[in-house]
Protein backbone atom coordinates (compact mmCIF):
# COMPACT_ATOMS: atom_id res chain seq x y z
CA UNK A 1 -16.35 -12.69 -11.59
CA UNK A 2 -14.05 -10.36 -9.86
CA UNK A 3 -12.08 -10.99 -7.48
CA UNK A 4 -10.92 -7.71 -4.81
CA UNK A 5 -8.37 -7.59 -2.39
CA UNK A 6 -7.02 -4.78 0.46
CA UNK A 7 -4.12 -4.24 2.85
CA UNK A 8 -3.80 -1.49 5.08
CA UNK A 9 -0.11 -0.17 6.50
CA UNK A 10 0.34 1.98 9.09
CA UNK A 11 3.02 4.77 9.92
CA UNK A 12 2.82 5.40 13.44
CA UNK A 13 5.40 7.89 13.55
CA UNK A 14 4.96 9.62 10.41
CA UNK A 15 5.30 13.22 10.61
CA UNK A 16 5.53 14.49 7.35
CA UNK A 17 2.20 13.80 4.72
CA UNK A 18 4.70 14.37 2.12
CA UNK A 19 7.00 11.38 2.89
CA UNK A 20 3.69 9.40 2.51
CA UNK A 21 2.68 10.84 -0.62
CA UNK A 22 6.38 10.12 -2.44
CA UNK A 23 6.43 6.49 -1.33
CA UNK A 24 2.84 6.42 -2.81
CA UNK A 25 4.21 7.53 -6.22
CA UNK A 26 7.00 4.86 -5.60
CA UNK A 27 4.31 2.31 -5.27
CA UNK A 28 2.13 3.30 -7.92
CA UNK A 29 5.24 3.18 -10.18
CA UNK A 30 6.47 -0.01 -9.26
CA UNK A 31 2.61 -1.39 -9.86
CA UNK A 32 2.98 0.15 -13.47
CA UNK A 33 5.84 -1.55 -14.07
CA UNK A 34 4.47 -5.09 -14.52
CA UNK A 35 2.30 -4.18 -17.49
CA UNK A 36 -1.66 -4.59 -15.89
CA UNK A 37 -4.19 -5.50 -18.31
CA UNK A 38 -7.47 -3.66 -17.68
CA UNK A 39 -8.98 -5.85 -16.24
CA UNK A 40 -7.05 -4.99 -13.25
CA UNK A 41 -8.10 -2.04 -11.24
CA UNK A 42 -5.24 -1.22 -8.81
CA UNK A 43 -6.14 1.83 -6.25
CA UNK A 44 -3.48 3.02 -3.64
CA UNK A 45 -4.20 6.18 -1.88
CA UNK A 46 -3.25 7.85 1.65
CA UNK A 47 -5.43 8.01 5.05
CA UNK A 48 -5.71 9.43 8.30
CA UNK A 49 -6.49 7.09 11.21
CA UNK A 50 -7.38 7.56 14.76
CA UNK A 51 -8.22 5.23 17.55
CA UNK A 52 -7.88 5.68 21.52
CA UNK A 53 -5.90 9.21 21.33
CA UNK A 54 -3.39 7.42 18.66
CA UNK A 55 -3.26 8.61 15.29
CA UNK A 56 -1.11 8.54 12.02
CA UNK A 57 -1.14 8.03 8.58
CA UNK A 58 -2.11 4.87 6.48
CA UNK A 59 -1.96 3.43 3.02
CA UNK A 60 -4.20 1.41 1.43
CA UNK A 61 -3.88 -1.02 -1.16
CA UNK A 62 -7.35 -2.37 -3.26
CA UNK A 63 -7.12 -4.38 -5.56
CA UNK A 64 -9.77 -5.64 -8.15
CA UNK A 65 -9.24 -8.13 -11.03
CA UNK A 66 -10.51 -11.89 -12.00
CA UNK A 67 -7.13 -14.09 -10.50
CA UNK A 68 -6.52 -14.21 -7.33
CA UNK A 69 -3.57 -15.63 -8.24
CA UNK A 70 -2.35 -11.47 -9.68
CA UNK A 71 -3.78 -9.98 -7.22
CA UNK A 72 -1.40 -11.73 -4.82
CA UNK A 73 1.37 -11.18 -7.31
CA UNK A 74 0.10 -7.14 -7.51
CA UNK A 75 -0.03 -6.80 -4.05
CA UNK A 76 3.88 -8.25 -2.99
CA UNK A 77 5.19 -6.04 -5.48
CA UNK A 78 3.83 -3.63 -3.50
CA UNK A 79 4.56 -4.23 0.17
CA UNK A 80 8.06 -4.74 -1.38
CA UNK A 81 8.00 -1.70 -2.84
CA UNK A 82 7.03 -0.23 0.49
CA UNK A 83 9.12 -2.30 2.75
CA UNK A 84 12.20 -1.17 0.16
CA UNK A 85 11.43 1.87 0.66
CA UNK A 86 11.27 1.92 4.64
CA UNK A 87 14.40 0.27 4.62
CA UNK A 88 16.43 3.56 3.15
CA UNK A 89 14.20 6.35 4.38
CA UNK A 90 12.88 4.67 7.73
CA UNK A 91 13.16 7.82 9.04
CA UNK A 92 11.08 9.95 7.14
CA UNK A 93 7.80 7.52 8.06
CA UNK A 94 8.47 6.00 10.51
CA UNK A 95 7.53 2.66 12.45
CA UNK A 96 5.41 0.84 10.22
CA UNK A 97 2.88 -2.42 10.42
CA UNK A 98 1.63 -4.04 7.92
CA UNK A 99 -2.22 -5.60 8.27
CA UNK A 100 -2.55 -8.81 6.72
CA UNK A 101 -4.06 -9.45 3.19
CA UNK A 102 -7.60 -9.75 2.98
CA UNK A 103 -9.83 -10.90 0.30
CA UNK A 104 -13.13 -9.39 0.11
């Protein structure tokens, strides 16, 4: 049976969709890099939040395979990826938090 999995970061400051959209390619390629079978169905895509006059941009992370054990593996390759990446070019997105890992 499969297992499925989801994170959610925000950008609070993010200004620019484009910043968003390269560290999603950075992502996605560092994801590629470990070789998924297909049973693993890795989906990592851009949104748009607002709450109480606050908004920003968001990534999401789902992921959907049968050991929870890869999916964990999957999923700190890519909040490194992401945290990597805020770390040289903080200041193209911003502040960022990261929402805890949730199994579904």
């Amino acid at each position: 049976m499969s297992k499925m999995a989801c994170r959610e970061i925000y950008f609070v400051d993010a200004t620019r969709s484009r910043s968003i959209d390269f560290l999603i390619d950075k992502v996605k390629e560092a994801v590629e890099k470990l070789g998924l079978s297909q049973e693993y169905d890795v989906r990592i895509y851009k949104n748009i939040y607002s709450c109480c006059g606050v908004g920003g941009l968001s990534v999401i992370i789902e992921i959907v395979g049968p050991k929870e054990e890869k999916i964990r593996e999957i999923d700190l390759r890519a909040i490194s990826k992401i945290l990597e990446h805020c770390e040289k070019e903080g200041c193209d997105v911003g502040h960022h938090v990261i929402q805890q890992y949730e199994e579904i």
